[in-house]
C-alpha atoms as a PDB file:
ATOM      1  CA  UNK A   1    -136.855-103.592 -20.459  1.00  0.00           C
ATOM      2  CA  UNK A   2    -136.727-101.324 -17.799  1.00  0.00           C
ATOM      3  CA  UNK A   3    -137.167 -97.684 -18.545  1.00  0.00           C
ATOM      4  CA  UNK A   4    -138.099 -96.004 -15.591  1.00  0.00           C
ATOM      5  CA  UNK A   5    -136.221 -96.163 -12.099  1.00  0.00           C
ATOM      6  CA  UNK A   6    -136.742 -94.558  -8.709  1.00  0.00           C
ATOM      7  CA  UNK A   7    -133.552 -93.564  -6.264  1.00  0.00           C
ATOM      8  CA  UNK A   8    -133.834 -93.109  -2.628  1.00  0.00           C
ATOM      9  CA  UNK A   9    -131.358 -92.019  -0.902  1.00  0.00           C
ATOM     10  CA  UNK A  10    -129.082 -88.981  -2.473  1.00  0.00           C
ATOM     11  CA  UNK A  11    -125.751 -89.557   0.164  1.00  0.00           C
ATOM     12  CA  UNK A  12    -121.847 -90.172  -0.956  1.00  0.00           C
ATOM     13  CA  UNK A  13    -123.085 -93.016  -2.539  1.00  0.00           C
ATOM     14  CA  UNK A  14    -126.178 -92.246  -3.805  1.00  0.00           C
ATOM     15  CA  UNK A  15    -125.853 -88.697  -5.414  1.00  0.00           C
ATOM     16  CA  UNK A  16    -123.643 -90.740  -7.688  1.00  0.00           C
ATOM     17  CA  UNK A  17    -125.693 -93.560  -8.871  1.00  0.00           C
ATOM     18  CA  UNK A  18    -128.302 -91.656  -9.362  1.00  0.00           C
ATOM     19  CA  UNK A  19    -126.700 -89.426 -11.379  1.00  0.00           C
ATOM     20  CA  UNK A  20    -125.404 -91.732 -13.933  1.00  0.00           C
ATOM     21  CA  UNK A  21    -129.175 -92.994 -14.129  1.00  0.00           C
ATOM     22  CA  UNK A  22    -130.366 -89.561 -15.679  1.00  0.00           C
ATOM     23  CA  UNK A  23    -126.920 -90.008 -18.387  1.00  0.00           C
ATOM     24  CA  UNK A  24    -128.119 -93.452 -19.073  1.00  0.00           C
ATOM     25  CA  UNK A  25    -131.639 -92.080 -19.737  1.00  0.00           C
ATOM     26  CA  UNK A  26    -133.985 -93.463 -17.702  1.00  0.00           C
ATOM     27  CA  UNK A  27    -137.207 -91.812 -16.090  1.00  0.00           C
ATOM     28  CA  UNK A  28    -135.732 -91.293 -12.439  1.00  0.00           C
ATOM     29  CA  UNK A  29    -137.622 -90.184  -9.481  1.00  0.00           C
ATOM     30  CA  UNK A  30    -135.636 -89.361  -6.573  1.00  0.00           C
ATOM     31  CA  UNK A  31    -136.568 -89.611  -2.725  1.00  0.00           C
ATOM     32  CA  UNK A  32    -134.490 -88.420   0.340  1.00  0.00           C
ATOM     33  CA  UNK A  33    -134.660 -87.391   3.785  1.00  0.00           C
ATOM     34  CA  UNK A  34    -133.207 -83.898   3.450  1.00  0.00           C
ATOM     35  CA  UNK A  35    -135.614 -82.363   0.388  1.00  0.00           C
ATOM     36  CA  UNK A  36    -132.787 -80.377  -0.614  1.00  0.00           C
ATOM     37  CA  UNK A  37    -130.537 -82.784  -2.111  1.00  0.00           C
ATOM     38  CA  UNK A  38    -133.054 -83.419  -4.529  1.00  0.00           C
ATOM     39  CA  UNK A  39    -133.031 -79.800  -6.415  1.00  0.00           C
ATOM     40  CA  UNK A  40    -129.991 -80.977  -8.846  1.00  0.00           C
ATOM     41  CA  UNK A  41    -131.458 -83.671  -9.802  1.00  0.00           C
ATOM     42  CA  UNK A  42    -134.996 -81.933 -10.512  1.00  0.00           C
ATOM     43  CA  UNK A  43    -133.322 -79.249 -12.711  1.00  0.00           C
ATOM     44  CA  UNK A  44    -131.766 -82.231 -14.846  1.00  0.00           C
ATOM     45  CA  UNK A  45    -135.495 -83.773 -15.067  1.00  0.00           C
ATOM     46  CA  UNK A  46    -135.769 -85.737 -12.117  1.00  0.00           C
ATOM     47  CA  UNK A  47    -139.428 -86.340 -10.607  1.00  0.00           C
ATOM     48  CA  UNK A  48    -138.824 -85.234  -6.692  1.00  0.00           C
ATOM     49  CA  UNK A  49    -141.227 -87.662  -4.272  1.00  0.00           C
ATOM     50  CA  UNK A  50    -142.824 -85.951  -0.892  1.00  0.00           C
ATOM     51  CA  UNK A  51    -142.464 -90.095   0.468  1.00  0.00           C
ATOM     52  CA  UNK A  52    -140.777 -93.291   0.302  1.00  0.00           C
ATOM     53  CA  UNK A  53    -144.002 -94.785  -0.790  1.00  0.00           C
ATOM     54  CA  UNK A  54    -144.334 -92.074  -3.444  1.00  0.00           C
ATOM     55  CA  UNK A  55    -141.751 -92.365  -4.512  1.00  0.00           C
ATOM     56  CA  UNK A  56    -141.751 -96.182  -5.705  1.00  0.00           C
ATOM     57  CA  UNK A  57    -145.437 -96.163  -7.393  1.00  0.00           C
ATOM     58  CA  UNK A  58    -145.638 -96.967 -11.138  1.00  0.00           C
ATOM     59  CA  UNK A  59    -141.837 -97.751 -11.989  1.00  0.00           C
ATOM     60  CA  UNK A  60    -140.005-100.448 -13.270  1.00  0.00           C
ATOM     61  CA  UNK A  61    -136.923-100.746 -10.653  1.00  0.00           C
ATOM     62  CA  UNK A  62    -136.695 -99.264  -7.023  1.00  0.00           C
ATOM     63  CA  UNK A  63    -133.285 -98.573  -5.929  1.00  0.00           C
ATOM     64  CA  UNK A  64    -131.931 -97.081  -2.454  1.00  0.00           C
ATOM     65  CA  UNK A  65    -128.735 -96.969  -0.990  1.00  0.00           C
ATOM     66  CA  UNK A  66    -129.239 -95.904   2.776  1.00  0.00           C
ATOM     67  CA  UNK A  67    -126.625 -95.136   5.900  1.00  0.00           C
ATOM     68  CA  UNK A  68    -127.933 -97.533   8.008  1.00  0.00           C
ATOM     69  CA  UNK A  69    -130.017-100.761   9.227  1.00  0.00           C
ATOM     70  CA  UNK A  70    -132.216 -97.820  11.179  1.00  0.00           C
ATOM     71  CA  UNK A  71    -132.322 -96.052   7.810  1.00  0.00           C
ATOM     72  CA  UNK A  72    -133.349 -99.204   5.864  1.00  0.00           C
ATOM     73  CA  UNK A  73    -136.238-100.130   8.485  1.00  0.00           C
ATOM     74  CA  UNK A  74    -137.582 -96.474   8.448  1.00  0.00           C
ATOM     75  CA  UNK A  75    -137.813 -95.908   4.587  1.00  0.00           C
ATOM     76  CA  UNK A  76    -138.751 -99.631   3.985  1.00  0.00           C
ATOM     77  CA  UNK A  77    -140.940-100.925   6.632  1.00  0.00           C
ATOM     78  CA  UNK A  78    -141.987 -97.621   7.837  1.00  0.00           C
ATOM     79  CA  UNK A  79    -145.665 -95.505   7.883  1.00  0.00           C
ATOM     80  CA  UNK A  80    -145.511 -94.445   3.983  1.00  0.00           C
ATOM     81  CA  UNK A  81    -142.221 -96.758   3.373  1.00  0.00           C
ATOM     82  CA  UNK A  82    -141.244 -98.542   0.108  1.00  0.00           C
ATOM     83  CA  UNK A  83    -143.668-101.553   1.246  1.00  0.00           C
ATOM     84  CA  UNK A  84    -146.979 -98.831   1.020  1.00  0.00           C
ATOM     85  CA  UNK A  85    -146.444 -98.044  -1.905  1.00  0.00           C
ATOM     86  CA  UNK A  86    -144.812-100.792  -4.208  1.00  0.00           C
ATOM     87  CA  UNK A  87    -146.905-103.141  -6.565  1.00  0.00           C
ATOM     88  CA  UNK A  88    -146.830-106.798  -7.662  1.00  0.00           C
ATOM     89  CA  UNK A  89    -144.780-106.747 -10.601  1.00  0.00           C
ATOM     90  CA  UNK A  90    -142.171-104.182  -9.668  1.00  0.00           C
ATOM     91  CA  UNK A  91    -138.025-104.950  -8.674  1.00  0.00           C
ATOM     92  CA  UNK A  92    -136.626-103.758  -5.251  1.00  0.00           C
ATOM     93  CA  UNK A  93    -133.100-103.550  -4.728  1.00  0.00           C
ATOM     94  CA  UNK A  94    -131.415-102.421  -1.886  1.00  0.00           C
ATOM     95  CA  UNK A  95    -127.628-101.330  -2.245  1.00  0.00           C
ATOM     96  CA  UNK A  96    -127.020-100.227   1.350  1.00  0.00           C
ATOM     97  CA  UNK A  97    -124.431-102.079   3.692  1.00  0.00           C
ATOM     98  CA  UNK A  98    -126.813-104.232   5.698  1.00  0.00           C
ATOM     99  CA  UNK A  99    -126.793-107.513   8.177  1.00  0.00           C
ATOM    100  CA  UNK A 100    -127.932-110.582   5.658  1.00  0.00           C
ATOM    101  CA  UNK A 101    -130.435-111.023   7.335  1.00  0.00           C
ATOM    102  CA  UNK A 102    -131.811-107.496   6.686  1.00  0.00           C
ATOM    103  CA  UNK A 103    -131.928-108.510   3.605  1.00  0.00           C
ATOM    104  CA  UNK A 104    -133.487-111.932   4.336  1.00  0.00           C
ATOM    105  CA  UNK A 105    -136.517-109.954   6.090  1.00  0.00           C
ATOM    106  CA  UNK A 106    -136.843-107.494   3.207  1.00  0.00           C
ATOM    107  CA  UNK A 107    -137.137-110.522   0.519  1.00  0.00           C
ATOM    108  CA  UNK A 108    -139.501-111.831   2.945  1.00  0.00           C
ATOM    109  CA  UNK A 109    -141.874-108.507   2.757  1.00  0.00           C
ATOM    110  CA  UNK A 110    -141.520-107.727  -1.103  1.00  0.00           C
ATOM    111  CA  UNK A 111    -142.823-111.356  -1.985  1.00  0.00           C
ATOM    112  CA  UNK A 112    -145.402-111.092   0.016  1.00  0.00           C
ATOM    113  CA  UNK A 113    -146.761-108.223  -2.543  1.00  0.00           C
ATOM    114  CA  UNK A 114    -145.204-109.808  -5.634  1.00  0.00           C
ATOM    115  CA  UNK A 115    -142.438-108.029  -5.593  1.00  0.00           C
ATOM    116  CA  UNK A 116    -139.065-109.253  -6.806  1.00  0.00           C
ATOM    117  CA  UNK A 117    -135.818-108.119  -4.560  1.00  0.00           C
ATOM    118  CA  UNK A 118    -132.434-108.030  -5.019  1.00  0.00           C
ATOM    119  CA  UNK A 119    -129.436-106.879  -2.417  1.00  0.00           C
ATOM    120  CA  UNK A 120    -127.164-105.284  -4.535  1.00  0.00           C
ATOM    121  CA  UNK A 121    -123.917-103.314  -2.363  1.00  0.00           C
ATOM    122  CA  UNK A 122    -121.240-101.907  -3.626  1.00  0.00           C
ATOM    123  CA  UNK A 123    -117.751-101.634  -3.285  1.00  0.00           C
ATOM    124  CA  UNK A 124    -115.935 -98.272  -4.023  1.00  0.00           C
ATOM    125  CA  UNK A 125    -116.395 -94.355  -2.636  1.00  0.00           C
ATOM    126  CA  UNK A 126    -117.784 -91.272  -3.748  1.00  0.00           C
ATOM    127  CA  UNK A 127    -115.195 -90.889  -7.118  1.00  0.00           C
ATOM    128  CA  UNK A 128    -116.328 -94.308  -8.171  1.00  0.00           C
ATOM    129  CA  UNK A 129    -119.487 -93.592  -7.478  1.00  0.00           C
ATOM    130  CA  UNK A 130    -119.834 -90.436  -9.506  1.00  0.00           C
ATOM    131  CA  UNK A 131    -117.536 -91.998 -12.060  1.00  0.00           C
ATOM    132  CA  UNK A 132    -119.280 -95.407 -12.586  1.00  0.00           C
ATOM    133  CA  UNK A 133    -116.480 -97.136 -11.728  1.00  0.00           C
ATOM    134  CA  UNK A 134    -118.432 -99.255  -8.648  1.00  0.00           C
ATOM    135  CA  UNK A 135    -117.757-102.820  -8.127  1.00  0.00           C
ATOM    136  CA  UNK A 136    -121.296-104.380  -7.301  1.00  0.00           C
ATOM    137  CA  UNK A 137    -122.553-107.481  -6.085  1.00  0.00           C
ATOM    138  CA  UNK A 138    -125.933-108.798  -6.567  1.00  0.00           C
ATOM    139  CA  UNK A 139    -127.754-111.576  -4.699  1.00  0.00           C
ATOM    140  CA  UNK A 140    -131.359-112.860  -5.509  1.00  0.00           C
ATOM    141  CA  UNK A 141    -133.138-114.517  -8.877  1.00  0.00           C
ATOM    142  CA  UNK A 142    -130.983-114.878 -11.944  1.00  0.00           C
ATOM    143  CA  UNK A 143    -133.538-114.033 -13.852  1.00  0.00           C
ATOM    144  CA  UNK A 144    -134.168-110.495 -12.264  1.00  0.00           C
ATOM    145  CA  UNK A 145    -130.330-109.823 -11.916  1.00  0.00           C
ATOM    146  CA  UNK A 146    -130.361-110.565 -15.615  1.00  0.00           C
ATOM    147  CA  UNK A 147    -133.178-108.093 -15.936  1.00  0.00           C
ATOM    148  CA  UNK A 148    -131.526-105.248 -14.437  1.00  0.00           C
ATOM    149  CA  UNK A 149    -127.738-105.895 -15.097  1.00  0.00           C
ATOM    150  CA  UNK A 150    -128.077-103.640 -18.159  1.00  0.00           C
ATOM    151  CA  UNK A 151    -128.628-100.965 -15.440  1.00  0.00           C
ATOM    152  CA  UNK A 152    -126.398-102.179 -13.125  1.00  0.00           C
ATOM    153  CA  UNK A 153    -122.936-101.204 -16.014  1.00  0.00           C
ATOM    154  CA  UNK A 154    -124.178 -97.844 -16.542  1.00  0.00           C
ATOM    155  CA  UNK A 155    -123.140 -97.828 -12.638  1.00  0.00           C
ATOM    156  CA  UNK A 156    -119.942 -99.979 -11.740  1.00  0.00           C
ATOM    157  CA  UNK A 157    -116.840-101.132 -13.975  1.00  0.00           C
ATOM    158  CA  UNK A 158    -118.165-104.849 -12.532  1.00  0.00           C
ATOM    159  CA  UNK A 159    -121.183-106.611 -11.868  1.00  0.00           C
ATOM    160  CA  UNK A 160    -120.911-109.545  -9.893  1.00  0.00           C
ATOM    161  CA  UNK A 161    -123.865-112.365  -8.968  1.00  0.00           C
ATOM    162  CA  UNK A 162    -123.436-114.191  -5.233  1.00  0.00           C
ATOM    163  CA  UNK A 163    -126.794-116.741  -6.113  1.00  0.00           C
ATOM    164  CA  UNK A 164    -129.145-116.666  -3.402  1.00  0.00           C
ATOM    165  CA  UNK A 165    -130.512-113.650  -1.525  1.00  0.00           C
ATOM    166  CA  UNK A 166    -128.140-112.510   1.660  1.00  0.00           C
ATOM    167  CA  UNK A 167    -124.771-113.543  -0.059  1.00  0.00           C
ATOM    168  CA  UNK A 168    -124.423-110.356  -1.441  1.00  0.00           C
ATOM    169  CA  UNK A 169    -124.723-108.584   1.695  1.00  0.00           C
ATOM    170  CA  UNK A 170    -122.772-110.968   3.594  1.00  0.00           C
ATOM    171  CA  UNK A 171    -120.051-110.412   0.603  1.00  0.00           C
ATOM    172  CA  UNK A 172    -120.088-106.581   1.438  1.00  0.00           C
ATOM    173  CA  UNK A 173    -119.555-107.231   5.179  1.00  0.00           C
ATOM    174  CA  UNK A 174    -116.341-109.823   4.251  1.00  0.00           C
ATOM    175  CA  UNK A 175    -114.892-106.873   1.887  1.00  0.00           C
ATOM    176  CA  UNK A 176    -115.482-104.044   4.472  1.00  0.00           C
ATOM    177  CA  UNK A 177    -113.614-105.989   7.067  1.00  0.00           C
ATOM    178  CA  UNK A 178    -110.852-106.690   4.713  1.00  0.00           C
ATOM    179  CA  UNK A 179    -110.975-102.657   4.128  1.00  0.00           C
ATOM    180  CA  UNK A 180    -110.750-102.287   7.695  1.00  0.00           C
ATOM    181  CA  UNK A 181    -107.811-104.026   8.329  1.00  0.00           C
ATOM    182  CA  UNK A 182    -106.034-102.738   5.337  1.00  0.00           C
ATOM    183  CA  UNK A 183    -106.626 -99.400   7.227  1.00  0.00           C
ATOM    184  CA  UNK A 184    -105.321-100.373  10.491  1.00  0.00           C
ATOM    185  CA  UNK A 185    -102.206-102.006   9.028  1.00  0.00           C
ATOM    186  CA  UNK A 186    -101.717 -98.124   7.354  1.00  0.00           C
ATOM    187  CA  UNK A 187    -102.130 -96.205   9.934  1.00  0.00           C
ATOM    188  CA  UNK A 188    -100.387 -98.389  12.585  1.00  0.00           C
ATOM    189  CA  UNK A 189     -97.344 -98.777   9.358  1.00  0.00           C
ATOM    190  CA  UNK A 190     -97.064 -94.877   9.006  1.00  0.00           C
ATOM    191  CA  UNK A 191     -96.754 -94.301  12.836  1.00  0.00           C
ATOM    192  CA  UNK A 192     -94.179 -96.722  12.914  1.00  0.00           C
ATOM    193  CA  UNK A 193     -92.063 -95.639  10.020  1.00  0.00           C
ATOM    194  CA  UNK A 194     -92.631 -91.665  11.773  1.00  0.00           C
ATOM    195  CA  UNK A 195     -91.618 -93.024  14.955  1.00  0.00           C
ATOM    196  CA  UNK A 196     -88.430 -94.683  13.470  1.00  0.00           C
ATOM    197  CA  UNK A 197     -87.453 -91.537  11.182  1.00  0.00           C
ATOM    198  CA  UNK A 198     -88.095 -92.610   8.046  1.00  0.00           C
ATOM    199  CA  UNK A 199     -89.001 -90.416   5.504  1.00  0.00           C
ATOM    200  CA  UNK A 200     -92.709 -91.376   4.808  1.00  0.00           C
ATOM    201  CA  UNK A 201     -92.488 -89.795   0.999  1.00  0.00           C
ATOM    202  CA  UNK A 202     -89.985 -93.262   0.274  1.00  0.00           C
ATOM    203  CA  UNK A 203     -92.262 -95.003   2.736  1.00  0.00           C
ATOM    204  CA  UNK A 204     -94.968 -94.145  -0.199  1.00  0.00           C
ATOM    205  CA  UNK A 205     -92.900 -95.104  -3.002  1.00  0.00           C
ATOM    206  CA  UNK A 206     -92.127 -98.557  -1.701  1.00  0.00           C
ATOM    207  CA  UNK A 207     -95.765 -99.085  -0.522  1.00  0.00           C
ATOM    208  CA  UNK A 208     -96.830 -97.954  -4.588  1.00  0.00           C
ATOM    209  CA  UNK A 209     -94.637-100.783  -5.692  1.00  0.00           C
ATOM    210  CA  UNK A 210     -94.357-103.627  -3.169  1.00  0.00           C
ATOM    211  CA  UNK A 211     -95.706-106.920  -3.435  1.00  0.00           C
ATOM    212  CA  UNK A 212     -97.893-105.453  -0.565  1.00  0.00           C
ATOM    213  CA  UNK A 213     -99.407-103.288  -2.732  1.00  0.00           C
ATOM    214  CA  UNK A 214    -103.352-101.902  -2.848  1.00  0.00           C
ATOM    215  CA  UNK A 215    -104.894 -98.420  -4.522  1.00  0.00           C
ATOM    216  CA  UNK A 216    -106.334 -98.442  -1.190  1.00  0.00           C
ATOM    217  CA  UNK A 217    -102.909 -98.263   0.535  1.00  0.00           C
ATOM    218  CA  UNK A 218    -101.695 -96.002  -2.089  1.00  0.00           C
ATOM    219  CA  UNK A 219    -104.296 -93.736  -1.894  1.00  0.00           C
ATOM    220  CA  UNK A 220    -105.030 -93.378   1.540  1.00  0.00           C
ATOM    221  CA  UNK A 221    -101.525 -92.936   2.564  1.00  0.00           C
ATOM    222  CA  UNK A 222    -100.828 -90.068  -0.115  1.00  0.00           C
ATOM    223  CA  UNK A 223    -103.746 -88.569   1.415  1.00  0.00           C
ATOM    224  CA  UNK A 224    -102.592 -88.984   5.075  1.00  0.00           C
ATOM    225  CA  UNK A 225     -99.361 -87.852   4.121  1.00  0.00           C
ATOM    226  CA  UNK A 226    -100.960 -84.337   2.909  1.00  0.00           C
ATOM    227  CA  UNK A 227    -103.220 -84.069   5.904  1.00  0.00           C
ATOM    228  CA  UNK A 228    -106.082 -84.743   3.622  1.00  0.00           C
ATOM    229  CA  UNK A 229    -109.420 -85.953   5.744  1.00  0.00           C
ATOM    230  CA  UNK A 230    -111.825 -85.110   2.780  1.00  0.00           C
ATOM    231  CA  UNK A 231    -114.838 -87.710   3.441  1.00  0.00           C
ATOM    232  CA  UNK A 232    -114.755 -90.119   0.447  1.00  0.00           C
ATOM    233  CA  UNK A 233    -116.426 -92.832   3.218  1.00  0.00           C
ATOM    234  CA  UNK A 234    -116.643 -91.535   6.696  1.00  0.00           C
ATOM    235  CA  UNK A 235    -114.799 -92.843   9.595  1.00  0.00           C
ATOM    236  CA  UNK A 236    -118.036 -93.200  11.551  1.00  0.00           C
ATOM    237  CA  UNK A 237    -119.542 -95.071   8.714  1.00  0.00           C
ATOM    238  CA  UNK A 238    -116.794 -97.694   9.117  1.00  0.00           C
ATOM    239  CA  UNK A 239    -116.957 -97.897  12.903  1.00  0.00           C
ATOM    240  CA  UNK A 240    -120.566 -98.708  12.078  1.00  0.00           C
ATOM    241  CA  UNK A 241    -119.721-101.282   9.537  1.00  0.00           C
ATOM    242  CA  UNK A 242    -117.307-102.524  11.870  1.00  0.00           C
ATOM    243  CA  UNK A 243    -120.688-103.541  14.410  1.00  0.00           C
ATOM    244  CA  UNK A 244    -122.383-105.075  11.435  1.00  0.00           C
ATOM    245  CA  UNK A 245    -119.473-107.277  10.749  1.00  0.00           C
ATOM    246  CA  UNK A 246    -118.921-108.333  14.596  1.00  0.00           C
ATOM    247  CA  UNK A 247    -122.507-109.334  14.546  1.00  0.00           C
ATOM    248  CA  UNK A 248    -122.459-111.156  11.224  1.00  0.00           C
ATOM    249  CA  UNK A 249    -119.645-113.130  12.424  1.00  0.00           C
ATOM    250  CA  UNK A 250    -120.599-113.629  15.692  1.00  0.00           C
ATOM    251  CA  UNK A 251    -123.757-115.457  14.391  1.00  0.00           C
ATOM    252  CA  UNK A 252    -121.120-117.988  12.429  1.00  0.00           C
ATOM    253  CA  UNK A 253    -118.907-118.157  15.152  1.00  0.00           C
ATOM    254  CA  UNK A 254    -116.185-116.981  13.038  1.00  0.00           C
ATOM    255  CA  UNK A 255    -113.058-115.621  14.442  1.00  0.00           C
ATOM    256  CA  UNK A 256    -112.126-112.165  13.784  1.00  0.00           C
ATOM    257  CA  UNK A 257    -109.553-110.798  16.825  1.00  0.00           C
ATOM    258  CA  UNK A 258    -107.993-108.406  14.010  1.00  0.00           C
ATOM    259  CA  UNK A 259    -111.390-106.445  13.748  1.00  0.00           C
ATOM    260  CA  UNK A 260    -111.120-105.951  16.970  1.00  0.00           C
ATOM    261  CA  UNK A 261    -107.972-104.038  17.682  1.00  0.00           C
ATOM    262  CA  UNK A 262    -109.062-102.148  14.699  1.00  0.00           C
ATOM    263  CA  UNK A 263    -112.304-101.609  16.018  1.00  0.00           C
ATOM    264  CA  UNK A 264    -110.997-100.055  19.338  1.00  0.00           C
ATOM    265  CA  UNK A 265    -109.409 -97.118  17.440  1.00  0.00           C
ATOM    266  CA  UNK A 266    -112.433 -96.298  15.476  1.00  0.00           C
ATOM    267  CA  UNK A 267    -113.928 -95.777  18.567  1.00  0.00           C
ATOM    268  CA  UNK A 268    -111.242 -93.943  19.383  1.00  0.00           C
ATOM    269  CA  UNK A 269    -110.730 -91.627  16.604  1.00  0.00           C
ATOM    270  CA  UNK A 270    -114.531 -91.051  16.966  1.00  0.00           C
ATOM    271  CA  UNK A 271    -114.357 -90.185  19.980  1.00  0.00           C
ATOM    272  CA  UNK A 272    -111.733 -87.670  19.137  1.00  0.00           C
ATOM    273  CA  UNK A 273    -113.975 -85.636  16.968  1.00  0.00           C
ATOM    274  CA  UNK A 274    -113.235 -87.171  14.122  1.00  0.00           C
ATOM    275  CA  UNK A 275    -116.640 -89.424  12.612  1.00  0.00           C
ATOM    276  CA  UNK A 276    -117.201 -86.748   9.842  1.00  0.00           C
ATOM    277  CA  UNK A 277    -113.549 -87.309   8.396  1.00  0.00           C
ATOM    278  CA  UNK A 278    -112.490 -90.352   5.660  1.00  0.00           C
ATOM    279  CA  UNK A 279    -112.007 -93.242   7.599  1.00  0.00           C
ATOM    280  CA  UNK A 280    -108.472 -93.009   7.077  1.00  0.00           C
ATOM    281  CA  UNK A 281    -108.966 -90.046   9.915  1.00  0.00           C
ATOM    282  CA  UNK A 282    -108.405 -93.546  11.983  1.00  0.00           C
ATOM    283  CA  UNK A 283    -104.528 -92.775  12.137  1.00  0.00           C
ATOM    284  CA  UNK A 284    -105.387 -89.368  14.322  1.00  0.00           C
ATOM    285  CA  UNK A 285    -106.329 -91.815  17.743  1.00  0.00           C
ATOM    286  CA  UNK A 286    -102.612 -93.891  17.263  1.00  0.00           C
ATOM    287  CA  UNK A 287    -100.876 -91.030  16.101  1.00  0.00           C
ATOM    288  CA  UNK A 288    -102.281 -88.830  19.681  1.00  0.00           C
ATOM    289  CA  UNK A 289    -101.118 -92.276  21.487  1.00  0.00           C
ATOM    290  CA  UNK A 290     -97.720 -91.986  19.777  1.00  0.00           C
ATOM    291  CA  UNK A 291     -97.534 -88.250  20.016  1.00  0.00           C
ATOM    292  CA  UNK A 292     -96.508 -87.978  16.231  1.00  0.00           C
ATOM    293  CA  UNK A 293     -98.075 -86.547  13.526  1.00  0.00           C
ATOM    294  CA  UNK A 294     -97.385 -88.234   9.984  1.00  0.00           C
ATOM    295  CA  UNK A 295     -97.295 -85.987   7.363  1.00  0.00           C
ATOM    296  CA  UNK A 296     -94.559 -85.000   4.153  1.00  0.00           C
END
């Protein structure tokens, strides 16, 4: 049974997860870049690590949910990474959005030490996240994703198993390019229906109910509609999910012409200024092309 946990990384994501470990009870120590995020977490008995490789000596499960492939390579592979520290015997999982082949070299590392590793993403924001309403995905041994499912529900309202190491990852990158497009159809929807004079609040109604429905539509759209750019997942973070997946496919030679167009005014609205806002901040580069603003 596993009892005691490590977390590295404290971001959107992160802060969440690891949060719902101390509720569930475990022994958590927690690692991060910026020191400072760690302080909540201490005053609710959280161990704080000075190092990655502190961080992951003498417990059960290591967990980490990081921004970025750069991220992943620094805190993993890196002088006192995961890999200096971590012991035959122990789980790995990594929950960040990665390349499956990322993954593929980490599995690669950990069982060269004994380790067991799992890639585990999720699907979902920073509510679901603090909430534990994720929707995860877990590649690797049965056996170990049996081991550490209990864990797993104290985080997500589903825990899903993808069989061998890499499908998980490669399931994230299919879902965040299905996200993406659902966001370009909004935004380039909403400039249209401004541009023709409809009233976007019975836009909204019919988008709640239609057989085009999503709570990503729904939500998103309310929140464009009240000029609402609070980062849930940042725009920049899709752009750079939106690399990841033109890689991943390109390596299939799978089609994806959609991405794209969508990918174009990511770079766009980053350009703008606006990386730091919810990726639904994407509407700001067609609505300065349009010269509308969409709003109640």
């Amino acid at each position: 049974m596993i009892k005691t946990i490590s977390y590295l990384g404290l971001g959107t994501m992160g802060s969440g997860m690891a949060s719902n470990l101390l509720k569930a009870n475990y022994q958590l120590t927690v690692w991060n870049r910026s020191a400072e995020k760690c302080e909540p977490f201490a005053r609710k008995g959280a161990h704080i690590a000075e190092t990655p490789a502190d961080a992951v000596r003498d417990v059960d499960l290591v967990m980490y949910s990081l921004s970025n492939e750069q991220a992943v390579d620094e805190v993993v592979f890196g002088t006192k990474g995961i890999l200096s520290g971590i012991k035959a015997g122990q789980i790995a999982m990594d929950m960040s959005t990665v390349l499956p082949a990322t993954s593929l070299r980490e599995l690669e590392a950990y069982a060269k030490r004994g380790v067991d590793f799992l890639d585990a993403p999720v699907f979902g924001s920073k509510q679901e996240s603090a909430d534990a309403k994720l929707w995860i995905m877990v590649a690797g041994s049965k056996t170990i994703f049996e081991k550490v499912r209990p864990v797993l529900e104290h985080l997500g309202q589903t825990v899903h198993y993808f069989g061998n190491n890499g499908n998980a990852a490669a399931m994230k990158l299919v879902g965040n390019l299905i996200v993406a497009l659902e966001m370009e159809a909004l935004a380039e929807g909403l400039v249209l229906a401004q541009k023709a004079g409809l009233d976007l609040k019975t836009v909204m109604e019919v988008v709640k109910v239609a057989d085009f429905r999503s709570p990503l539509l729904v939500s998103n759209g309310q929140n464009i509609l009240k000029r609402d750019f609070s980062t849930s997942f940042a725009l920049k973070l899709m752009l750079k999910d939106a690399g990841l997946i033109e890689k991943f496919a390109a390596s299939l030679s799978s089609p994806i012409p959609a991405l794209r167009v969508a990918e174009k005014n990511l770079e766009s609205a980053v350009a703008l200024g606006f990386g730091k806002e919810n990726a639904c901040a994407l509407i700001k580069a067609l609505e300065k092309e349009a010269g509308v603003e969409v709003k109640e």
